[in-house]
Protein backbone atom coordinates (compact mmCIF):
# COMPACT_ATOMS: atom_id res chain seq x y z
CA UNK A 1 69.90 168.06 76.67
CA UNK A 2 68.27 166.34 79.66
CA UNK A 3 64.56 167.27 79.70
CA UNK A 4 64.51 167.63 83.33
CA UNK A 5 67.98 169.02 84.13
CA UNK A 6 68.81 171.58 80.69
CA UNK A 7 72.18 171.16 78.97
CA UNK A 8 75.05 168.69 80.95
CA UNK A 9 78.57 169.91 80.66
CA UNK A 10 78.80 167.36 77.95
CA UNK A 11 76.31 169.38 75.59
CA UNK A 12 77.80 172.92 75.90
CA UNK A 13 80.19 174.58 73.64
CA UNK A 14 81.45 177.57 73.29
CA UNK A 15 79.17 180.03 71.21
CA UNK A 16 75.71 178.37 72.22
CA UNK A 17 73.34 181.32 73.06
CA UNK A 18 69.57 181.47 74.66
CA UNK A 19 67.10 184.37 75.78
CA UNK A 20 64.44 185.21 77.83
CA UNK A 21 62.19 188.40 77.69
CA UNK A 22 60.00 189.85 80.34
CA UNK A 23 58.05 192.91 80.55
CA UNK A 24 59.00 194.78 84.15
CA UNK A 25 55.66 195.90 84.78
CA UNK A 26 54.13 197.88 87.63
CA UNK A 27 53.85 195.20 90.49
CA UNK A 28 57.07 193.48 89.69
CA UNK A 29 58.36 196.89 90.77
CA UNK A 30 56.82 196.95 94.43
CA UNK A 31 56.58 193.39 94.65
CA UNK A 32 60.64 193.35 94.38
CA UNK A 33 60.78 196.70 96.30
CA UNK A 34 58.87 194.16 98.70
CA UNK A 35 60.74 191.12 98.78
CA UNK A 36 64.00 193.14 98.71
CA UNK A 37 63.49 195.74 101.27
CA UNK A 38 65.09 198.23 98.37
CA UNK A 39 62.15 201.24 98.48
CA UNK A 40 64.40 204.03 96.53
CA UNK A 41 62.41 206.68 96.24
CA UNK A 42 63.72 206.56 92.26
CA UNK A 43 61.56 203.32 91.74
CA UNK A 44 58.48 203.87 93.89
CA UNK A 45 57.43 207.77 94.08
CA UNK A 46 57.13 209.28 90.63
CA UNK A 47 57.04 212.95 92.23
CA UNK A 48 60.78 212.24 93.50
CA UNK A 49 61.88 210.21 90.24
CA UNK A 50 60.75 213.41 88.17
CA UNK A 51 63.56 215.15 90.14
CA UNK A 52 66.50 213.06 89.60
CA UNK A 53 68.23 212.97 85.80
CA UNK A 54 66.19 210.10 85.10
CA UNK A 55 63.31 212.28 84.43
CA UNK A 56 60.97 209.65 85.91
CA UNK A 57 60.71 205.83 87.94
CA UNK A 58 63.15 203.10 86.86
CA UNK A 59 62.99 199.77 87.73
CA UNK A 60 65.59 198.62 90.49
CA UNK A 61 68.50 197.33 88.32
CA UNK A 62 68.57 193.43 90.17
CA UNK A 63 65.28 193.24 89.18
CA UNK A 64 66.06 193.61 85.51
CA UNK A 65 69.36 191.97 86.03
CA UNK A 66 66.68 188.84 86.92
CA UNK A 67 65.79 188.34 83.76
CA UNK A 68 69.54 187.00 83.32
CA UNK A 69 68.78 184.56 86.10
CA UNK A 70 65.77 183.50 84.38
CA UNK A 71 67.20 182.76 80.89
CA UNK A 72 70.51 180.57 82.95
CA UNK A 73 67.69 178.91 85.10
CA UNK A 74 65.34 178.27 82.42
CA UNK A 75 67.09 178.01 78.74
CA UNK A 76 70.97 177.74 79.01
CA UNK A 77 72.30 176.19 80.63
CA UNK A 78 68.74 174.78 82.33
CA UNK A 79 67.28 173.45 84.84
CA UNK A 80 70.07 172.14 87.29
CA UNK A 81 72.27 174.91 86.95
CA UNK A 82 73.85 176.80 90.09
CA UNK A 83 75.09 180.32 90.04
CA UNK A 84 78.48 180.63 91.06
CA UNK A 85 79.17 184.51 90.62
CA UNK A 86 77.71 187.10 88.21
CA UNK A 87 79.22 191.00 87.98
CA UNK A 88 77.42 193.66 85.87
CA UNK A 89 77.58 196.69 84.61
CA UNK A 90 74.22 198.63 84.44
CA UNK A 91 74.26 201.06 81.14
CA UNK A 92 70.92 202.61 80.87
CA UNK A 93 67.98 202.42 83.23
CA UNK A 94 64.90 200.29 82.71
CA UNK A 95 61.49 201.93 83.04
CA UNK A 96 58.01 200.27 83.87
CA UNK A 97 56.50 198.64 80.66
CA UNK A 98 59.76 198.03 78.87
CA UNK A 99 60.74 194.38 77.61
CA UNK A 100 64.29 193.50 78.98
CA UNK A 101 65.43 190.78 77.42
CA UNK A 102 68.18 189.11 78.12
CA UNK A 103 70.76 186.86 76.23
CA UNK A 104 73.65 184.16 77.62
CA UNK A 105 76.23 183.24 75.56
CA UNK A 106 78.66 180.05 76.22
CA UNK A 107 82.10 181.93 76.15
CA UNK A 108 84.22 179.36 77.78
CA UNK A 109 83.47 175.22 79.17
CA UNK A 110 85.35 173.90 81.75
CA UNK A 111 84.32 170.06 81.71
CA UNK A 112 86.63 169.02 84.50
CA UNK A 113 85.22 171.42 87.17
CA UNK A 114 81.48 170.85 85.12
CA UNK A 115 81.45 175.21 85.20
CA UNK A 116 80.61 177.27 81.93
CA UNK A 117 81.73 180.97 81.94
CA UNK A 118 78.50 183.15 80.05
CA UNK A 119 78.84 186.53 78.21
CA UNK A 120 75.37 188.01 80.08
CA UNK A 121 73.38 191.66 78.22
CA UNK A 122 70.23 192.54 78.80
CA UNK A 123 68.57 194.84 76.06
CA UNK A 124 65.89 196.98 75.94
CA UNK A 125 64.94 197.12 72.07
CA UNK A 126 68.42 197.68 70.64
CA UNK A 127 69.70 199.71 73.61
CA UNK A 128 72.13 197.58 75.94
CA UNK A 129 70.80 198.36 79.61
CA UNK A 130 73.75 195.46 81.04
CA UNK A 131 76.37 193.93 80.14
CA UNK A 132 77.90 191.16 82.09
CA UNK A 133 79.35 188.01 82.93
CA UNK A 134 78.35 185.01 84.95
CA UNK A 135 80.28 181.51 85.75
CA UNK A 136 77.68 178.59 87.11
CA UNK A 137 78.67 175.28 87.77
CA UNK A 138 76.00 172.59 85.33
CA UNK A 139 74.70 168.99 85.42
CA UNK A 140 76.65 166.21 83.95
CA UNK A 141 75.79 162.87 83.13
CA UNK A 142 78.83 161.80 84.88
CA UNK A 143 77.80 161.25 88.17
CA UNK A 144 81.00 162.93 89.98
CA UNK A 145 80.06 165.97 91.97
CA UNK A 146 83.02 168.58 91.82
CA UNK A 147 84.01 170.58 95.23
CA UNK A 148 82.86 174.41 94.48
C-alpha cells in the first residue's frame, strides 16, 4: 500500500474488503438537498413524508450511496482511485440518525487495464439498504497510464 496513493493494482486481490460508517444526520440532509438541487418533499418536510408509505423523512438515497464513495476514496482501494461506473439498487430507505455503513469487496482485478471490479452494500445495522457494484480504475507503481 502506498501511504499517499491507497492500494496499486499490484496489492489487490480478489476478496480484500474495507468499510466506512457515517451517521446521515440532519444537515447532511439539507446540505446535500443543497448542493444537489434534489428538495423532495420526502427528505425535507416531515408533514409530507408522514404521508407517503415511508411513514416519515428519508435521506436522499445518493447521499447514503456516498458513503460507498467514501470507503473506495478513503480505504480500498485509496487515495488515487477514479470511479469509472457504479449501479445500485436501493432496498430500504435510510432515515436521519441512522449509521450507513458501507463495505467494498475486491470481486475481480484487471492488472492490464489497472481497474478492480467491487461488490458495493451499504447496511443499516443488519438490514441491507444497497446493494451494488462499482468498477474504478487504481494507481500502479508501474508508471504506464492506461486509456479509459
Amino acid at each position: 500500500m502506498n501511504a499517499l496513493q491507497g492500494h496499486d493494482i499490484e496489492d489487490l486481490s480478489v476478496g480484500m474488503s474495507a468499510t466506512f460508517s457515517k451517521t446521515i444526520t440532519e444537515a447532511d440532509i439539507v446540505l446535500f438537498a443543497g448542493v444537489s438541487g434534489d428538495n423532495n418533499a420526502v427528505h425535507i418536510n416531515a408533514e409530507f413524508a408522514a404521508t407517503t408509505p415511508f411513514k416519515g423523512r428519508i435521506a436522499h438515497g445518493m447521499l447514503s450511496a456516498s458513503v460507498i464513495s467514501a470507503a473506495i476514496a478513503n480505504k480500498l482501494p485509496g487515495p488515487g482511485t477514479v470511479y469509472l461506473s457504479q449501479s445500485l439498487q436501493f432496498r430500504a430507505p435510510v432515515r436521519p440518525g441512522d449509521t450507513v455503513r458501507a463495505v467494498v469487496t475486491v470481486t475481480e482485478v484487471l492488472h492490464g487495464k489497472r481497474r478492480a471490479r467491487l461488490s458495493t452494500q451499504c447496511r443499516v445495522g443488519e438490514l441491507l439498504v444497497i446493494d451494488g457494484e462499482a468498477l474504478v480504475m487504481t494507481t500502479a507503481r508501474a508508471t504506464p497510464t492506461p486509456a479509459p
